[in-house]
Structures are given as C-alpha cells and as structure tokens.
Protein backbone atom coordinates (compact mmCIF):
# COMPACT_ATOMS: atom_id res chain seq x y z
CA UNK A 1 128.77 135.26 64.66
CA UNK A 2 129.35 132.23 67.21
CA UNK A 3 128.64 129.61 63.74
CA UNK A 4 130.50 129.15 60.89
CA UNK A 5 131.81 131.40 58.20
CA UNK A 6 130.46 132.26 55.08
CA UNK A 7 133.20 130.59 53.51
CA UNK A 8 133.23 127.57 55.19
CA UNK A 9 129.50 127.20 56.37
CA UNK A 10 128.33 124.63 53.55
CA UNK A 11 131.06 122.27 53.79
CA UNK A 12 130.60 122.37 57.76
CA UNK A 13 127.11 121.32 56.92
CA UNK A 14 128.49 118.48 54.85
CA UNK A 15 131.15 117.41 57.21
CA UNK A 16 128.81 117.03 60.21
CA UNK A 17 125.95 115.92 58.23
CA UNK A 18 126.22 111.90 58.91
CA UNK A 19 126.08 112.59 62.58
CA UNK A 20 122.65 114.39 62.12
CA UNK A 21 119.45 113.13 63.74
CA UNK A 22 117.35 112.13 61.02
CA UNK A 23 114.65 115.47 61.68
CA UNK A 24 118.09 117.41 62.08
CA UNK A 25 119.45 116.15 59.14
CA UNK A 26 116.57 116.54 56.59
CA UNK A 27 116.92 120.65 57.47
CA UNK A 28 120.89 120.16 56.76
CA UNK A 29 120.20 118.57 53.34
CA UNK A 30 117.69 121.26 52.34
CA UNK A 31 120.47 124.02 53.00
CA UNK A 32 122.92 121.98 51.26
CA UNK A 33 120.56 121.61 48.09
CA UNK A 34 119.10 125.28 47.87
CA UNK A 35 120.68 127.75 50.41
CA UNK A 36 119.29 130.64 49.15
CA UNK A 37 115.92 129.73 49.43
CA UNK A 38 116.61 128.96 52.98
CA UNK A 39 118.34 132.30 53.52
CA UNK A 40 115.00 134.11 52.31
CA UNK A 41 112.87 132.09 54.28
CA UNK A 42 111.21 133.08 57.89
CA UNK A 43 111.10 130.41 59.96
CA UNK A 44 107.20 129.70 59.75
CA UNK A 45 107.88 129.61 55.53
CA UNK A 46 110.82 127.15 55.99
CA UNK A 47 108.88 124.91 58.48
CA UNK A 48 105.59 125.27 55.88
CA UNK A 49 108.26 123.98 52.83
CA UNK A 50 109.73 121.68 54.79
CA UNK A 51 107.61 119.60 56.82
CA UNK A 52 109.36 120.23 59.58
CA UNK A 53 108.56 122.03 63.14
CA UNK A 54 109.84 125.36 63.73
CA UNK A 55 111.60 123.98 67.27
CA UNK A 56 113.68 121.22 64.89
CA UNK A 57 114.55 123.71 62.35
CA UNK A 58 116.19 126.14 65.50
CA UNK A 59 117.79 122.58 66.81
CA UNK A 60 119.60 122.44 63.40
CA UNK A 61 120.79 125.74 63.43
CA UNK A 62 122.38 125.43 67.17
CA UNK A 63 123.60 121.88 65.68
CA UNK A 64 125.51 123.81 63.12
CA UNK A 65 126.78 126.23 65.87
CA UNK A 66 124.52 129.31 65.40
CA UNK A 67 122.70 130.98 68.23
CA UNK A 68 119.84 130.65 66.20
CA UNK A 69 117.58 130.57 63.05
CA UNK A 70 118.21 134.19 62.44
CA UNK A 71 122.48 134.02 62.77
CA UNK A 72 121.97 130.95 60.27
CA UNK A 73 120.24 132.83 57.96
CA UNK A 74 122.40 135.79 57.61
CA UNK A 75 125.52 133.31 57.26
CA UNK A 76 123.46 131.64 54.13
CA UNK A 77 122.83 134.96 52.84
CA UNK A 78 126.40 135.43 53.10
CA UNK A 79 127.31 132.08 51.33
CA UNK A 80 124.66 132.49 48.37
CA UNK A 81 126.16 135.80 47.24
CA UNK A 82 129.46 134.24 47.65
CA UNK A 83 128.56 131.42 45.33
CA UNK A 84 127.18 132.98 42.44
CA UNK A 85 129.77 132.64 40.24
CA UNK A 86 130.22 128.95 40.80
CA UNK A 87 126.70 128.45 40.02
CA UNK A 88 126.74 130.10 36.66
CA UNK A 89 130.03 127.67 36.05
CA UNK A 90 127.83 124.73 36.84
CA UNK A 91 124.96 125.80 34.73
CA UNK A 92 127.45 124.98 31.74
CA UNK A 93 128.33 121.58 32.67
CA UNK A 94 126.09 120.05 35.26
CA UNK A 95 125.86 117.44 37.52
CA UNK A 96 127.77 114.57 38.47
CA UNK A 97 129.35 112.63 36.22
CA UNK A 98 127.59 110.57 34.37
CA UNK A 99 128.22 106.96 31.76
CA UNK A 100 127.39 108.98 29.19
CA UNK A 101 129.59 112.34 29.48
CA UNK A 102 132.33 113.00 27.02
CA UNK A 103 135.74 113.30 28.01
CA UNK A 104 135.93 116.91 27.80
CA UNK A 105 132.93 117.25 30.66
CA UNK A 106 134.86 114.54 32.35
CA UNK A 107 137.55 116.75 32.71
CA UNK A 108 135.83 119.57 33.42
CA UNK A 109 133.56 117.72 35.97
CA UNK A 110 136.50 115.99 38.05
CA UNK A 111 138.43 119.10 37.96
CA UNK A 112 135.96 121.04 39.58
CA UNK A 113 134.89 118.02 42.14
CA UNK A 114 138.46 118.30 43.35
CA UNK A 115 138.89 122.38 43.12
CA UNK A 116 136.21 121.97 45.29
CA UNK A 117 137.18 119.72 48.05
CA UNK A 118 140.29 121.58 48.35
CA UNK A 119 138.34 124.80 48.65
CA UNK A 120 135.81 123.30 51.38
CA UNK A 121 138.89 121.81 53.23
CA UNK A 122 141.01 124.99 53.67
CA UNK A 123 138.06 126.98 54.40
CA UNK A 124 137.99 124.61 57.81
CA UNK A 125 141.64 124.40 58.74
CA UNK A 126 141.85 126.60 60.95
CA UNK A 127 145.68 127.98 61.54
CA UNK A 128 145.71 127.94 65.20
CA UNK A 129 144.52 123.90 65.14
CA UNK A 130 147.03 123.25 62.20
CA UNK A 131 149.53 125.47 64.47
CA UNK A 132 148.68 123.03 67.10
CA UNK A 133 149.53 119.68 65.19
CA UNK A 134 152.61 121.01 63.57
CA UNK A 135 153.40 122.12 67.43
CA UNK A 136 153.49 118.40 68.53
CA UNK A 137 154.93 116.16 65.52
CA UNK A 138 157.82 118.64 66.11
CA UNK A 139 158.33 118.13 69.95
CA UNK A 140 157.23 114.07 69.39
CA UNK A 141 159.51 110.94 70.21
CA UNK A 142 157.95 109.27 67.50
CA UNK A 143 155.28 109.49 65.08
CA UNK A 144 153.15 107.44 63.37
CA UNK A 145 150.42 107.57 60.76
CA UNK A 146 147.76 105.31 60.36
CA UNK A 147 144.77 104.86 57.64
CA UNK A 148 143.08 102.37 54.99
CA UNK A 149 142.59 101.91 51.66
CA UNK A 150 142.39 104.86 49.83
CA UNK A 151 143.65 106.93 53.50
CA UNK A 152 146.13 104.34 54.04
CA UNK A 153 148.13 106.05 50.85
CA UNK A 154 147.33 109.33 52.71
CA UNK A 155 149.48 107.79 55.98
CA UNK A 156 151.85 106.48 53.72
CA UNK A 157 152.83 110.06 51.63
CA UNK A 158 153.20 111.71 54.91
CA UNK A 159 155.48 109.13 56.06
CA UNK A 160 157.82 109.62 52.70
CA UNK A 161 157.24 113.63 53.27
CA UNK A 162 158.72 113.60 56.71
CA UNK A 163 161.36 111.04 55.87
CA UNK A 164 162.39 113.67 53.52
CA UNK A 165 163.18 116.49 56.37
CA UNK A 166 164.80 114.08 58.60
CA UNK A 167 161.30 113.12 60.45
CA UNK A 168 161.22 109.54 60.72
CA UNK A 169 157.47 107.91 60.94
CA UNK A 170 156.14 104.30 60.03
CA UNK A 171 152.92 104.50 58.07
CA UNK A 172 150.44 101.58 59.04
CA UNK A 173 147.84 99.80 57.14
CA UNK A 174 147.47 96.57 58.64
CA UNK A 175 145.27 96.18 61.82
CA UNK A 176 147.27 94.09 63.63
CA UNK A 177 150.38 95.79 63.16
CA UNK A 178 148.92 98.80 63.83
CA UNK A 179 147.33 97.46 67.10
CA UNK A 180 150.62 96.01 68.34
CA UNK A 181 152.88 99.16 67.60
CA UNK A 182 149.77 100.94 69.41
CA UNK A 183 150.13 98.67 72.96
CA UNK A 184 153.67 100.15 72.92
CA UNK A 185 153.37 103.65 72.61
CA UNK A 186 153.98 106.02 75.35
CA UNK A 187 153.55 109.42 75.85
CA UNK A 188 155.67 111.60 74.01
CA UNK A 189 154.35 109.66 70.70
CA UNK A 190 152.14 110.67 67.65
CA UNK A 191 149.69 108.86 65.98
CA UNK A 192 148.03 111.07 63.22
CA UNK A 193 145.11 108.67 62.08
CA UNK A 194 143.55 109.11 58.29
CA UNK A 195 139.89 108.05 57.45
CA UNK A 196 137.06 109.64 55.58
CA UNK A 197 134.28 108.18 58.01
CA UNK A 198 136.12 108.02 61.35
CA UNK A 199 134.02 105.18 61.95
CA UNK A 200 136.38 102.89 60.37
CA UNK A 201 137.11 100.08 62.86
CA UNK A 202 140.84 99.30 61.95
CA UNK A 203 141.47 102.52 62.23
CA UNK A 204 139.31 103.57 65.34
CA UNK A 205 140.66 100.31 67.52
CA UNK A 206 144.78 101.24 67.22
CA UNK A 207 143.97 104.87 67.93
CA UNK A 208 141.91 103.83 71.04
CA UNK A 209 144.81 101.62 72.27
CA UNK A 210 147.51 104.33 71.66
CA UNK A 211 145.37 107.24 73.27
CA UNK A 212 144.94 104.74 76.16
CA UNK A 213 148.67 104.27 76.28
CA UNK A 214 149.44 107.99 76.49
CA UNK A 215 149.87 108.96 73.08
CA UNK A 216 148.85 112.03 71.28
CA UNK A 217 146.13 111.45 68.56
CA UNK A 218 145.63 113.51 65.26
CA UNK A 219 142.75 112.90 63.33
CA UNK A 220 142.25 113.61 59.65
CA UNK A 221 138.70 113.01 58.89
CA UNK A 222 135.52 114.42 57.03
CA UNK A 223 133.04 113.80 60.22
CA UNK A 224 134.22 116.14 63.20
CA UNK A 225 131.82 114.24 65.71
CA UNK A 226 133.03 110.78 64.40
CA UNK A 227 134.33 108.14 66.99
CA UNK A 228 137.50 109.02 65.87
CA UNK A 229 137.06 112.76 65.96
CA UNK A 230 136.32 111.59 69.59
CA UNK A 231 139.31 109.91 70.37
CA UNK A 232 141.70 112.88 69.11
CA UNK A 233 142.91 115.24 70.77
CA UNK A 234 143.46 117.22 67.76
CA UNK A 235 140.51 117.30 64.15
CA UNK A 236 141.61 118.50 61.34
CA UNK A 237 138.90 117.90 58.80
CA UNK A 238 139.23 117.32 55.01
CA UNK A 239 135.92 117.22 52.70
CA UNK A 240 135.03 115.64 49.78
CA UNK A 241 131.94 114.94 47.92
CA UNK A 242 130.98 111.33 47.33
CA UNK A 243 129.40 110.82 43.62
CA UNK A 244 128.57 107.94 41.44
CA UNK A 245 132.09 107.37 40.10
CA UNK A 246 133.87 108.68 43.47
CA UNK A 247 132.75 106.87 46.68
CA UNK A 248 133.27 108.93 49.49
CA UNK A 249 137.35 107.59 50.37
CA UNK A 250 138.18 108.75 46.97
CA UNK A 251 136.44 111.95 46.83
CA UNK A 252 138.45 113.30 49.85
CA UNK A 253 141.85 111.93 49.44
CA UNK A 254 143.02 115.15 47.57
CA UNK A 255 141.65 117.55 50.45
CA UNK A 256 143.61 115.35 52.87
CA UNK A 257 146.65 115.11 51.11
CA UNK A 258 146.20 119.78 51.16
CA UNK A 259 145.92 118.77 54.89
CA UNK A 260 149.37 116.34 55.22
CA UNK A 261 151.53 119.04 52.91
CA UNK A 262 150.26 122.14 55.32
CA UNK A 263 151.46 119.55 58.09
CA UNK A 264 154.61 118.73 56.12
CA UNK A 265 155.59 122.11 55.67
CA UNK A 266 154.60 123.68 58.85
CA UNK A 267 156.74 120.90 60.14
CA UNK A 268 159.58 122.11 57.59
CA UNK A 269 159.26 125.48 58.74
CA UNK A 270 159.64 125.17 62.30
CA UNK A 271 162.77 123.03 61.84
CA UNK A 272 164.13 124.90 59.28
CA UNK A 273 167.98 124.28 59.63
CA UNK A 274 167.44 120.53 59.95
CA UNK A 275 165.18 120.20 57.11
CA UNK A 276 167.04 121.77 55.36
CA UNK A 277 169.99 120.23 55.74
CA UNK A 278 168.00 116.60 55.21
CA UNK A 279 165.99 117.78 51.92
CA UNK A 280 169.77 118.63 50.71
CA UNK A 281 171.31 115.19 51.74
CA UNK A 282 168.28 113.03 50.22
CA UNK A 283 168.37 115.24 46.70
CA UNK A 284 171.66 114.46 46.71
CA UNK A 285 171.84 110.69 47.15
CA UNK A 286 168.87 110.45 44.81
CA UNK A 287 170.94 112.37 42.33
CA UNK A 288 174.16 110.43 42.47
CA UNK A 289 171.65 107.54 42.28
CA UNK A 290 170.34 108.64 39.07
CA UNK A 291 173.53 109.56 37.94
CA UNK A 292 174.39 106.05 38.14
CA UNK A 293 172.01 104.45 36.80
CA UNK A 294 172.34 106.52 33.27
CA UNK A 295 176.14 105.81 33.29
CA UNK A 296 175.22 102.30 33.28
C-alpha cells in the first residue's frame, strides 16, 4: 500500500485537509465524518451520496497518496475496525465540549481530545524523518527555534530542554528579532520553526530568510503542504483537533510538545556522555540552589 496506514490514515486526512481543493476536500470531510460508510461504498454509490463525480472522488484518493479508490478503501476498512472501540467510548460522552457540560464530561472530553492528538501525531512521525532531525541538531553550529503564540511556548520548552543537555538554542518570538538573527545564519545552523498553520507570516518570513542564507529548516506543523512545510527541508507533523473551546494553536500544542521531547531525547541519546554529564551539572546547581534558599 503506496498511501497511508491504517493507523495513521485519518489524521493524514486531517493534516492535509486545508490544502484541499474545495471538490477534493468535500470527499476528505466525508471520510473524516463516516469512514466506514465510505469503506463499503463502490465508487458509483459514493459519487451517488456524495454529489460528487467519480473522476474527483479517484483525485482525492491519489491526493491522499493511494493508487486509487480501491487501495483507499481497503485502508478505511482497515481504520474502521481499528476504531471501534473508540467509538463505543464516545457514544458515552459525546461531542465537543459544550457551555453546558459538567465538569466530570469536561474532564473526560479534554482528556480524550488530547489522548487523541498525541495518538494521531505519533502515528505520523515517522522514525527515519525524526532520525533525520535528531541527525542534524546534533552535528549543528547553532540552533534555533522559532514559533508564536501558543507555538512560540513550543520553541521556547525546547530551548530550556536542550539547555538542559548542554545544547545551547535561542527560542524566538518576535518577528524582527527573529528576522535579524535569520540574515545572519549560515550553513551549519538550525532553525526548527513551530506553527499549527504553517501559513503564519512571522513565522514563514524568518524561515525564508534563514533557508536563503544556508540554514537547515525543521518544521513542526499540522499542514504538510503548508508554505512552511515548503520551505523545510525536514516536516514533522503534529495534529490536533480545533473545537469550540480549543482553536486550532491550542488543540495541537500537546502533540507538538510529543514531537520536541522525541527530538529532545533522540538528541540525549546520541550524545549520551555529554548529556549526561550536563543533566548532572544543572540538577546539581538547581539543588544547591534550593538548598539555599530553605536555609534562608
């Protein structure tokens, strides 16, 4: 199968849905709201349901990276039997969240939002890409993380992790920092850039200036054919659904903070000895530190 996984096939759909052509896209959303009735349908039933011409529903399908409508059904097959368990889970507290909901389904609901965006995420990362990344933070001069808002705290905890091991990096959130540290890069430098979009223009502008100045780009994003996704030369791609109470931003920082502690410790790993060695160090002043501060 040339597509995607069982496993990871309905938060592919999700990830590349935004860059969709509408006819595309209205095929994607029908998977995403009731794959099994896609997976039992032939072609000429789905294009009767839908509305939609049997050549655009075979576009989606090579869209999503299948051969064809047949490949995409098996793989929904696949994911439907996979899923039955969740769906029974939902039947006993469903839907988003809502004003109304009581704490208890609050808990429940949020829990499972991010259980599930963790899920969708490390059903994508793909070791040999994650492999790749960890390959060239460890071999960089310098690196440096970039993001936004909500991402921008993303950039800024895998700053403080690789501080940690010995890994020095300066997180940016400010546009015109970010833009001047980018005119100066060279190659040999990192820039691993956060946003949920990748369309996000102080974020898209510094990583177009560093990639033009010979730097190596990570992205961390939940659109794989996003500007930014375009810019990279490496996509690792988080997931996160966006929901009433939890605007897109927020729904995926959790899955790419999964992403920056795989990075973090891959990192770790191949530099054992030296991280080591710093993790040991840092406790250690932050101990004596604390040690301090209750004697006082």
């Amino acid at each position: 199968m040339s597509g995607p996984t069982a496993a990871n096939l309905v938060a592919s759909v999700r990830a590349v849905l935004p860059s969709l052509t509408p006819s595309v896209r209205s095929i994607a959303r029908l998977i995403l709201d009731d794959p099994a009735m896609v997976a039992r349908s032939t072609i000429t039933e789905l294009s009767a349901a839908s509305g939609a011409s049997q050549a655009t529903i075979v576009r989606t399908a090579r869209a999503l990276g299948f051969s064809g409508y047949s490949e995409l059904r098996l793989a929904l097959a696949a994911a439907s039997a996979q899923s039955q368990s969740q769906r029974a889970a939902d039947r006993l507290v469903p839907g988003d969240l809502a004003p109304s909901d009581p704490l208890a389904d609050l808990i429940t609901k949020v829990t499972r939002a991010e259980s599930d965006a963790i899920a969708d995420t490390a059903a994508q990362l793909a070791p040999e890409r994650l492999g790749e990344v960890v390959d060239v933070i460890v071999e960089a001069r310098r690196v440096s993380m970039l993001g936004v808002g909500a991402s921008g705290l993303v950039a800024a905890d895998m700053a403080q992790k690789l501080m940690r091991i010995g890994r020095a990096g300066h997180p940016f959130t400010d546009v015109h920092l970010a833009l001047t540290a980018a005119a100066l890069a060279t190659p040999g430098d990192v820039w691993v850039a956060v946003s949920c979009t990748g369309e996000t223009a102080d974020v898209v502008e510094p990583v177009r200036a560093a990639r033009d100045a010979g730097a190596t780009v990570v992205a961390i994003t939940n659109n794989p054919r996003s500007t930014l996704a375009g810019l990279a030369g490496h996509v690792l791609v988080s997931a996160g659904r966006e929901t009433e109470f939890r605007p897109g931003a927020l729904a995926s920082r959790i899955s790419q903070l999964l992403i920056v502690d795989c990075i973090f410790v891959g990192v770790a790993q191949r530099t054992f000895t030296a991280a080591d060695a710093a993790l040991r160090v840092t406790k250690d002043a932050l101990d004596r530190y604390a040690e301090k501060r209750h004697r006082s």
